[in-house]
N, C-alpha and C. Protein backbone atom coordinates (compact mmCIF):
# COMPACT_ATOMS: atom_id res chain seq x y z
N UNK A 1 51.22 48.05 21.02
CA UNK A 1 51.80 48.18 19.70
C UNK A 1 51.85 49.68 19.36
N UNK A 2 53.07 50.10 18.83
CA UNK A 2 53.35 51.16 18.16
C UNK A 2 52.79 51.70 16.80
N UNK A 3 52.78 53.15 16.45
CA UNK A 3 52.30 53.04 14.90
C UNK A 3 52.98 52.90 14.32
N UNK A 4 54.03 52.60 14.28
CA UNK A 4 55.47 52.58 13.51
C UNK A 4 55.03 50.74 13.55
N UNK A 5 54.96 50.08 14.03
CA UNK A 5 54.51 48.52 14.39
C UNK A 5 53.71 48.17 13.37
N UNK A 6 53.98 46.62 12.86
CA UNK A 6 52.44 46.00 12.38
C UNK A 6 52.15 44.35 13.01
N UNK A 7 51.38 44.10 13.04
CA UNK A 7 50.76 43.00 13.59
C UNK A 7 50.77 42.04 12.44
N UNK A 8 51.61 41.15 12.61
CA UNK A 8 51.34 39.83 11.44
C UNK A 8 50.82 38.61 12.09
N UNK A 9 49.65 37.92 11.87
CA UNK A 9 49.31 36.69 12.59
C UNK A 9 49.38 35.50 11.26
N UNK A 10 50.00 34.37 11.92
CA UNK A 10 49.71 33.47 11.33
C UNK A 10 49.30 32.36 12.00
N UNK A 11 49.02 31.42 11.11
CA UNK A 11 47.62 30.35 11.78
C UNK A 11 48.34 28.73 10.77
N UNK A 12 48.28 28.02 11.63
CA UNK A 12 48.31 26.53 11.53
C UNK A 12 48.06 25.64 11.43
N UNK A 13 47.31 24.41 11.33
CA UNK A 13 46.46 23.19 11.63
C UNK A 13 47.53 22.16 11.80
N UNK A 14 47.55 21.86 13.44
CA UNK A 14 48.57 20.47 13.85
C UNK A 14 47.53 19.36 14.02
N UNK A 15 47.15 18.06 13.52
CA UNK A 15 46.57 17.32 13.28
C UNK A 15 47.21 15.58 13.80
N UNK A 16 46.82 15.61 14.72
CA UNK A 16 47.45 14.30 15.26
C UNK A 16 46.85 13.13 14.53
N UNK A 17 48.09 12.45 14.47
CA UNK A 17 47.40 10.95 13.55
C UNK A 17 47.93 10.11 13.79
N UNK A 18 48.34 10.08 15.57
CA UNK A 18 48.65 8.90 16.24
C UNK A 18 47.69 7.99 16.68
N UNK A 19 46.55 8.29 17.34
CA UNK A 19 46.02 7.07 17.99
C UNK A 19 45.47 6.02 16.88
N UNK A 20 45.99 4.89 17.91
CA UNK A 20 46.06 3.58 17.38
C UNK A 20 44.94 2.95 18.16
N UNK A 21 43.84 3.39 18.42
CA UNK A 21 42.99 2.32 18.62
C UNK A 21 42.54 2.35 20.42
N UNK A 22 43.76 3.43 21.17
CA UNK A 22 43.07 2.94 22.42
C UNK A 22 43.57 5.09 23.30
N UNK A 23 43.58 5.75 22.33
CA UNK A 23 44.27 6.85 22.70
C UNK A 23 45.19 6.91 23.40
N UNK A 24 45.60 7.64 24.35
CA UNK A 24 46.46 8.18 25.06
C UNK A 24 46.22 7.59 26.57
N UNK A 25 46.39 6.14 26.80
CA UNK A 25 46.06 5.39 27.50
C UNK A 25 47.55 5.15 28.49
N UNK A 26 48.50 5.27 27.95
CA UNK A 26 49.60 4.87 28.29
C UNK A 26 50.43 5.86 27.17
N UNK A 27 51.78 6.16 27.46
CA UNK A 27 53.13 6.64 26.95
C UNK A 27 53.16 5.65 25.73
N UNK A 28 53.18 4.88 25.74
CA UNK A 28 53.45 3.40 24.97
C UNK A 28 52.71 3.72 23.87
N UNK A 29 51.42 3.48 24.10
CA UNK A 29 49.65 3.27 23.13
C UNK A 29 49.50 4.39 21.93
N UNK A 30 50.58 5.39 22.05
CA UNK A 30 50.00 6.15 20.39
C UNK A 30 51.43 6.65 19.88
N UNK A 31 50.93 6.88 18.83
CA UNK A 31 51.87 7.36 17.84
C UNK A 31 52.11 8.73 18.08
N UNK A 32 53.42 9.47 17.52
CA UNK A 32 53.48 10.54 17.61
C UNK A 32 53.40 11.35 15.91
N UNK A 33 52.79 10.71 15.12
CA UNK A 33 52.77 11.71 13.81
C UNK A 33 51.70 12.65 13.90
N UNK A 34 51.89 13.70 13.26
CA UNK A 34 51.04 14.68 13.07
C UNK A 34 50.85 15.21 11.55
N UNK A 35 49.66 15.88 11.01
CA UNK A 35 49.88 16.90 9.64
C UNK A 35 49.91 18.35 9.81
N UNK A 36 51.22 18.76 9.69
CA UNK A 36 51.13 20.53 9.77
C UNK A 36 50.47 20.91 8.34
N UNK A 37 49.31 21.59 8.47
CA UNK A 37 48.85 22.18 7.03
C UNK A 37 48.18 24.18 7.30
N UNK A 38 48.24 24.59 6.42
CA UNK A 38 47.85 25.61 5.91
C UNK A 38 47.36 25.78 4.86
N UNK A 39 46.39 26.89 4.90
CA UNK A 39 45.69 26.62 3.35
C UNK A 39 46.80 27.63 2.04
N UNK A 40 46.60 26.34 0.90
CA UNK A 40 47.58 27.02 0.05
C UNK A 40 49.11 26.37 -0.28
N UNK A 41 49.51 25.45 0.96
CA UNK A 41 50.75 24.93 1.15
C UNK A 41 50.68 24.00 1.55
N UNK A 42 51.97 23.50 0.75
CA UNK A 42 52.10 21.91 1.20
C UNK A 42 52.20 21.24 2.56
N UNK A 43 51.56 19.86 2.44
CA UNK A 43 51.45 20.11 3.87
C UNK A 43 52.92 18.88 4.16
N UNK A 44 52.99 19.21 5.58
CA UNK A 44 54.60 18.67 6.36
C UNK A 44 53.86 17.44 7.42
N UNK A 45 54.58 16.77 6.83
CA UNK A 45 54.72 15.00 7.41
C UNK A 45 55.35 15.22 8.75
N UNK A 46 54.83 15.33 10.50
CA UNK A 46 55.85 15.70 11.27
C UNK A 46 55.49 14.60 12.65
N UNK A 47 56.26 14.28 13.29
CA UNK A 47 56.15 13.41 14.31
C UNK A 47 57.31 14.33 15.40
N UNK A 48 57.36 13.72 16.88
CA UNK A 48 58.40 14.04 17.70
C UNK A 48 59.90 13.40 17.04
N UNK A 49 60.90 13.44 17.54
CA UNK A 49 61.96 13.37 17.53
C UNK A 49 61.99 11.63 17.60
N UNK A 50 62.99 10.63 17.26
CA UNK A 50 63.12 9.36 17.52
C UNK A 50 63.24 9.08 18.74
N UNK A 51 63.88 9.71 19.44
CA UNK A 51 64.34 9.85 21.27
C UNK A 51 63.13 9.84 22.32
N UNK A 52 62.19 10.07 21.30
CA UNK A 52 61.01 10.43 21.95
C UNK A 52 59.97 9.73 21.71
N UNK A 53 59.99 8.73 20.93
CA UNK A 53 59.39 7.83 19.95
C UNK A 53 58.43 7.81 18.69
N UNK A 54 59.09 8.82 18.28
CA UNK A 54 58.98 9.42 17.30
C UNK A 54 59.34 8.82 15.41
N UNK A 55 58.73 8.92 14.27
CA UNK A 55 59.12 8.62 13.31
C UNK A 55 60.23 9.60 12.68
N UNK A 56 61.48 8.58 12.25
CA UNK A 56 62.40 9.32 12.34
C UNK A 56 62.28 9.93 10.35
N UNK A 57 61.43 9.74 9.92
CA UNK A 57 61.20 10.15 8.61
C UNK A 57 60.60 11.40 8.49
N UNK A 58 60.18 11.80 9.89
CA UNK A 58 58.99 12.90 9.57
C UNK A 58 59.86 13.96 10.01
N UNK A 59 59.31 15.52 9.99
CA UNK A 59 60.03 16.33 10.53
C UNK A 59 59.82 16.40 11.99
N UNK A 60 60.43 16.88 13.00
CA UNK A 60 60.44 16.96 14.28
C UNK A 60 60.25 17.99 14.75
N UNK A 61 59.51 18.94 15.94
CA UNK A 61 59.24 20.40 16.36
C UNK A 61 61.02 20.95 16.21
N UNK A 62 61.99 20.17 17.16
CA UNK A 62 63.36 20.50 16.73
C UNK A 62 63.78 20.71 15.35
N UNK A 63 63.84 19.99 14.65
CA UNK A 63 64.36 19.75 13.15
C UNK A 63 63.31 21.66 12.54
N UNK A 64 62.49 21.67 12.62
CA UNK A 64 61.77 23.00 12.28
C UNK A 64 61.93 24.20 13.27
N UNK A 65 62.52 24.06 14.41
CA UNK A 65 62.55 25.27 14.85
C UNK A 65 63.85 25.66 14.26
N UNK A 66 65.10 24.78 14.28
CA UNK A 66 66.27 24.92 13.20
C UNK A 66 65.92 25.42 12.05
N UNK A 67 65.43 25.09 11.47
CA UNK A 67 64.99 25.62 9.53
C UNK A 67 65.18 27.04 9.90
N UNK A 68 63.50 26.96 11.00
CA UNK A 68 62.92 28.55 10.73
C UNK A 68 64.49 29.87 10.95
N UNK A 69 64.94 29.07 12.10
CA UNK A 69 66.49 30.02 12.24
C UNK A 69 67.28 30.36 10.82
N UNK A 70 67.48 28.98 10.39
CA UNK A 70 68.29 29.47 9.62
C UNK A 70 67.81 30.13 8.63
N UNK A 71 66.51 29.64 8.09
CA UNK A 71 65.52 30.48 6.74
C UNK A 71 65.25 31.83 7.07
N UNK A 72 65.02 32.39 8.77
CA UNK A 72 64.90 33.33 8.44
C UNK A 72 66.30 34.54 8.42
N UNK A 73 67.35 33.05 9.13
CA UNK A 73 68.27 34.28 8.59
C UNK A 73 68.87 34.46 7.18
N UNK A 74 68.75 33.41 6.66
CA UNK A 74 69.05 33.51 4.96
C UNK A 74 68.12 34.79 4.42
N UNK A 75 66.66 34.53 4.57
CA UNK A 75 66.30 35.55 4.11
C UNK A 75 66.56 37.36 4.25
N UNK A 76 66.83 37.56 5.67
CA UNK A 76 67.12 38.81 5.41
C UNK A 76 68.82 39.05 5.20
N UNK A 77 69.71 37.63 5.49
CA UNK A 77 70.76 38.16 4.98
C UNK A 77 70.63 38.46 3.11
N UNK A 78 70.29 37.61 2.28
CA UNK A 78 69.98 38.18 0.68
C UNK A 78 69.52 39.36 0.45
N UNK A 79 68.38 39.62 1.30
CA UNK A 79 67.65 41.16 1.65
C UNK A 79 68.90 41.93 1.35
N UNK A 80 69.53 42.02 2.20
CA UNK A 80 70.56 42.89 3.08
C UNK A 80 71.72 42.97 1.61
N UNK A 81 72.09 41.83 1.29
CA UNK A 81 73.28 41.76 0.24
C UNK A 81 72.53 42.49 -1.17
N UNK A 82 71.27 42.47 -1.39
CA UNK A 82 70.63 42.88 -2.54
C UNK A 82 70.64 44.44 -2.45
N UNK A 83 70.40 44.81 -1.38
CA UNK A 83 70.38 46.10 -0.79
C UNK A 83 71.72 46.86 -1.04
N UNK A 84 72.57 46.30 -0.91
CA UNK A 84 73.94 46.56 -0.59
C UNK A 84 75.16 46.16 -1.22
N UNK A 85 74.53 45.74 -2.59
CA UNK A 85 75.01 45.68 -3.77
C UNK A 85 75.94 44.53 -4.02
N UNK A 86 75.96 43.39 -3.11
CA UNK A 86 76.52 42.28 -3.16
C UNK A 86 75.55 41.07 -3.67
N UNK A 87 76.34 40.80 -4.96
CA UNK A 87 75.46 39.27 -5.20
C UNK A 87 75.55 38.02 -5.24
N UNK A 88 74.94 37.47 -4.31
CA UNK A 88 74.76 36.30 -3.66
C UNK A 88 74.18 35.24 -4.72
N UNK A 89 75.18 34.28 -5.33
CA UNK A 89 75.07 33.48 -6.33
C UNK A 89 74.65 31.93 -5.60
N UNK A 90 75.14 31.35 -4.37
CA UNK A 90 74.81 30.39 -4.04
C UNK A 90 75.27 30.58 -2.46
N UNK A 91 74.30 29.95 -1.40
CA UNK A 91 74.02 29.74 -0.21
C UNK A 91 72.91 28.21 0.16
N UNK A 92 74.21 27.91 1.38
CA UNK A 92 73.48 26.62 1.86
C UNK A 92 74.18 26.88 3.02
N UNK A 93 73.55 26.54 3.66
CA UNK A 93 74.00 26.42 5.91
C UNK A 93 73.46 25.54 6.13
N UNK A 94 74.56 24.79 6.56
CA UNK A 94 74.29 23.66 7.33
C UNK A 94 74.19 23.68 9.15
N UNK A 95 73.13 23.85 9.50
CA UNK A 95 72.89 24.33 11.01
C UNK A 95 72.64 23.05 11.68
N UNK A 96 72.98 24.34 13.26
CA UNK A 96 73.44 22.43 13.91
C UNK A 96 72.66 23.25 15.20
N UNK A 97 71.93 22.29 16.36
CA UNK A 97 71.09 23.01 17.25
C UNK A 97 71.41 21.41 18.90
N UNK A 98 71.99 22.42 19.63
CA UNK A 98 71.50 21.80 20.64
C UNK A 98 70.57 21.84 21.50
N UNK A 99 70.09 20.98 22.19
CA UNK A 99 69.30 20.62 23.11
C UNK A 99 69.72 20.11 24.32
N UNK A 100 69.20 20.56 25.52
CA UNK A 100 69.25 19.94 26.56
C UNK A 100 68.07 19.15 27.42
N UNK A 101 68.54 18.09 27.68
CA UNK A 101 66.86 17.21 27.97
C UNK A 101 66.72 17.23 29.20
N UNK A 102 66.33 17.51 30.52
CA UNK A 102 66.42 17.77 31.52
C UNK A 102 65.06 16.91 31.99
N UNK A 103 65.16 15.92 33.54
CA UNK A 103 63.89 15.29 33.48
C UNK A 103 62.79 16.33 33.61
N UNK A 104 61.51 15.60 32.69
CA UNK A 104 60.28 16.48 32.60
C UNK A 104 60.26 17.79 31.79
N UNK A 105 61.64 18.09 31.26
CA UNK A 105 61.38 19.28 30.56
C UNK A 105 62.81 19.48 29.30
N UNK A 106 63.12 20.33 28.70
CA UNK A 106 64.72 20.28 27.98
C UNK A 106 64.12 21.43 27.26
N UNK A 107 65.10 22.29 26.75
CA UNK A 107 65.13 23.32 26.11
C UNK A 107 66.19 24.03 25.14
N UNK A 108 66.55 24.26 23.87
CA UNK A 108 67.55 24.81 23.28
C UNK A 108 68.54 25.43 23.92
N UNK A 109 69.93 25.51 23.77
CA UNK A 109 70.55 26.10 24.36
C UNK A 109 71.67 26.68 23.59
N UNK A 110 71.79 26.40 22.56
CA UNK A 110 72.52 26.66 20.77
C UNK A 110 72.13 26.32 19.78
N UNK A 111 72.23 27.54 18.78
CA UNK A 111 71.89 27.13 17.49
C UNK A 111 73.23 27.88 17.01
N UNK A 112 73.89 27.29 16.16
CA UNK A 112 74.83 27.30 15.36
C UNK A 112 74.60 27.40 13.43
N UNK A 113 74.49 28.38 13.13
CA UNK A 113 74.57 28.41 11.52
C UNK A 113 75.87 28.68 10.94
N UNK A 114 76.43 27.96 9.95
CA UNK A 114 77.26 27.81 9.06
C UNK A 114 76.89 27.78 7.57
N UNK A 115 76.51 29.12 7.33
CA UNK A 115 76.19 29.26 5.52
C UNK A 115 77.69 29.12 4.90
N UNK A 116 77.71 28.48 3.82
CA UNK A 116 78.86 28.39 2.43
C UNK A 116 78.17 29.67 1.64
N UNK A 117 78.70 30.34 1.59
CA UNK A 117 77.90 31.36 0.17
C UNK A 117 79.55 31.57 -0.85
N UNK A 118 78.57 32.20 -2.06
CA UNK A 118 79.20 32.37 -3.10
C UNK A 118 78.73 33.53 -3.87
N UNK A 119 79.54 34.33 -3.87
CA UNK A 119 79.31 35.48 -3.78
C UNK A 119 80.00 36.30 -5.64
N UNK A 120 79.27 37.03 -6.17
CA UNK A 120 80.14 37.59 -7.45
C UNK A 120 81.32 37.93 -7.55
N UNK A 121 82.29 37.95 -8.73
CA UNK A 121 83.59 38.13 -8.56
C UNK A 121 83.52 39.34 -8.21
N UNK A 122 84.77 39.88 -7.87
CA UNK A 122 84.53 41.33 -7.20
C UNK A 122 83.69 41.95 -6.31
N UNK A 123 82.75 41.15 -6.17
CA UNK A 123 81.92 41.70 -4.78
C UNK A 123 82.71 41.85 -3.48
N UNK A 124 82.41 42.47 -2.66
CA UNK A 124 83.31 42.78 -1.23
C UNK A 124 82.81 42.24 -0.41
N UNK A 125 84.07 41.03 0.06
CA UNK A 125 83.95 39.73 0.90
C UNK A 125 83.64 40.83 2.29
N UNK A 126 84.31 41.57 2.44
CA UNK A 126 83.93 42.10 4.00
C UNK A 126 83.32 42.53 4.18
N UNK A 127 82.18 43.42 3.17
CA UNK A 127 80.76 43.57 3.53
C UNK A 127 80.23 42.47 3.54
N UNK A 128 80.45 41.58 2.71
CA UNK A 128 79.17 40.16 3.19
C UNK A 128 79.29 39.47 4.00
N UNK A 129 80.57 39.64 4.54
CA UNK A 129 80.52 39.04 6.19
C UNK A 129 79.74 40.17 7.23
N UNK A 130 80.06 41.27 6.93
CA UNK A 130 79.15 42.00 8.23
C UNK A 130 78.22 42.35 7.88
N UNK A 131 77.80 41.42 7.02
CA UNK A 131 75.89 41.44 6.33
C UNK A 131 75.42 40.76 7.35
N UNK A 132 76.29 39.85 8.36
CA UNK A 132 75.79 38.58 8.58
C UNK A 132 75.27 38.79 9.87
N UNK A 133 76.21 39.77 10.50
CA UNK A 133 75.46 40.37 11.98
C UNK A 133 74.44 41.05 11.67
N UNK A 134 74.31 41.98 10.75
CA UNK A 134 72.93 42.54 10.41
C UNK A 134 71.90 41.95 10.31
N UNK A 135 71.94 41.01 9.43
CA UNK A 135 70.85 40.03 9.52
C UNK A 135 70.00 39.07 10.88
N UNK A 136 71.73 38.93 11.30
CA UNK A 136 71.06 38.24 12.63
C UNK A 136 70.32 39.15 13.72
N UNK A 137 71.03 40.17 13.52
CA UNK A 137 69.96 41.55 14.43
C UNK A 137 68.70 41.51 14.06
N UNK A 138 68.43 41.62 12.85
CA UNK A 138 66.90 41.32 12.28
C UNK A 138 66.14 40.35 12.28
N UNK A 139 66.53 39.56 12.06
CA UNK A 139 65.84 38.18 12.14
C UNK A 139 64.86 37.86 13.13
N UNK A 140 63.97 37.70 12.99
CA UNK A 140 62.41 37.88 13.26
C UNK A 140 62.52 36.85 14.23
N UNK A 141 62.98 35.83 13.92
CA UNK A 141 62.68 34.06 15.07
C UNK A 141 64.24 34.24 16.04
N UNK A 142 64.72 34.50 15.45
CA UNK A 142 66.60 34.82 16.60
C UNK A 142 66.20 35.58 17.69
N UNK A 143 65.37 36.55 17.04
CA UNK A 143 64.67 37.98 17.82
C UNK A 143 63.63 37.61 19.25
N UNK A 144 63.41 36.05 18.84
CA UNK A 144 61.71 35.46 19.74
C UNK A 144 62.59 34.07 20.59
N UNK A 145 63.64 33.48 20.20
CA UNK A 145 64.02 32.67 20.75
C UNK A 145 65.40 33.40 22.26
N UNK A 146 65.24 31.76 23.11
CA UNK A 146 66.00 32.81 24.37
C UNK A 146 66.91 31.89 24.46
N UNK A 147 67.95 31.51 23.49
CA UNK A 147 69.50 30.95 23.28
C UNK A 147 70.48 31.54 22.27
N UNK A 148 71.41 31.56 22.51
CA UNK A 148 72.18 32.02 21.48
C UNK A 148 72.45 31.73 20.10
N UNK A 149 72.57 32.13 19.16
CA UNK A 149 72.74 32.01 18.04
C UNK A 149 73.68 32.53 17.59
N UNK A 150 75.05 31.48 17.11
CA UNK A 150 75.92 31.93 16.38
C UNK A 150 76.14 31.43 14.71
N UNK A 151 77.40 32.61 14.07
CA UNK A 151 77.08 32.29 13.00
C UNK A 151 78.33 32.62 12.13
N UNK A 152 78.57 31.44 11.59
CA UNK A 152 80.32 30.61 11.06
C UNK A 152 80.28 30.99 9.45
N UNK A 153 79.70 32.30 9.10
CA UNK A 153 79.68 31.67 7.72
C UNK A 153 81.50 31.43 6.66
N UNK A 154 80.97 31.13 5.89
CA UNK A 154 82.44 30.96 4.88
C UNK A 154 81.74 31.64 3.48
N UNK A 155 82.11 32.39 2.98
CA UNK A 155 82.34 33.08 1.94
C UNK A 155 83.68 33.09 0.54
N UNK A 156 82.88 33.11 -0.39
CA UNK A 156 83.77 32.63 -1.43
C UNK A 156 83.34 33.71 -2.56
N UNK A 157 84.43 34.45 -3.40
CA UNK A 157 84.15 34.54 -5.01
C UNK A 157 83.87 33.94 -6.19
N UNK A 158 83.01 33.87 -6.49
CA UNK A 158 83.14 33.28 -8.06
C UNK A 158 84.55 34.04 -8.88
N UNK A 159 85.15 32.98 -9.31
CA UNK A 159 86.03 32.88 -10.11
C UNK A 159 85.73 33.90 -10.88
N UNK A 160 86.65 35.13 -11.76
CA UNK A 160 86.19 35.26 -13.11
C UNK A 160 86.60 34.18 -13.97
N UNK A 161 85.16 34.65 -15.11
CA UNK A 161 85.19 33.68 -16.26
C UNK A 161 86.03 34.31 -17.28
């Protein structure tokens, strides 16, 4: 590590609350729910994927490695637009992530974000589109993952009133 560098650690508690009575006896014999908690925060209801036999109510390691993409690129794209004098009135991305399941193993191979934003009248649509590569340059989890990440956004003015 550099001095220009800082070291951020964070810490987890994954809490299995599958076994049913005979552990991990068989593929079959347990459940896959878990409790993600931290102290301070709510805690997340999470199981594997349905495909996997999984509860399809809970969140999934997939379904959250998606979020973290897109949350962390929301966050430094607002960063970036606050910075840069564009204001960002409403944002939602709807992200879409593939997977490939390969026997014994599968791994991401796209993540796709599509933010809607809405942006102040008169703000400049073409800086807030090339907010969007900036952000993705930054982005802390885009930065740690080894698939591509693209990113569709659509941009809009608020009307004047």
């Amino acid at each position: 590590m550099t001095l220009a560098e800082k070291q951020h650690v964070y810490r987890v508690s994954v809490e299995w609350l599958g076994n049913r009575g005979v552990g991990t006896v068989d593929y079959a014999s347990y459940g896959r729910d878990h409790l993600i908690t931290a102290p301070g925060k709510p805690e997340i209801a999470g199981s594997s994927d349905p495909a996997f036999r999984g509860n399809p109510q809970r969140w999934n390691p997939e379904d959250l490695l998606l979020a973290s993409i897109s949350a962390c690129h929301k966050l430094w794209y607002l960063s970036l637009c606050a910075r840069a004098g564009v204001c960002v009135l409403t944002y939602l991305d709807d992200a879409e992530g593939t997977m490939i399941e390969a026997p014994g193993a599968g791994r991401f191979v796209r993540a796709v974000l599509r933010p809607q934003i809405t942006i102040r009248a008169g703000d400049d649509i073409e800086l807030a589109m090339r907010l969007h590569r900036e952000a993705h340059a930054n982005c802390f989890i885009a930065n740690s993952v080894n698939f591509p990440i693209e990113c569709e956004p659509q941009i809009m003015a608020m009307a004047p009133s």
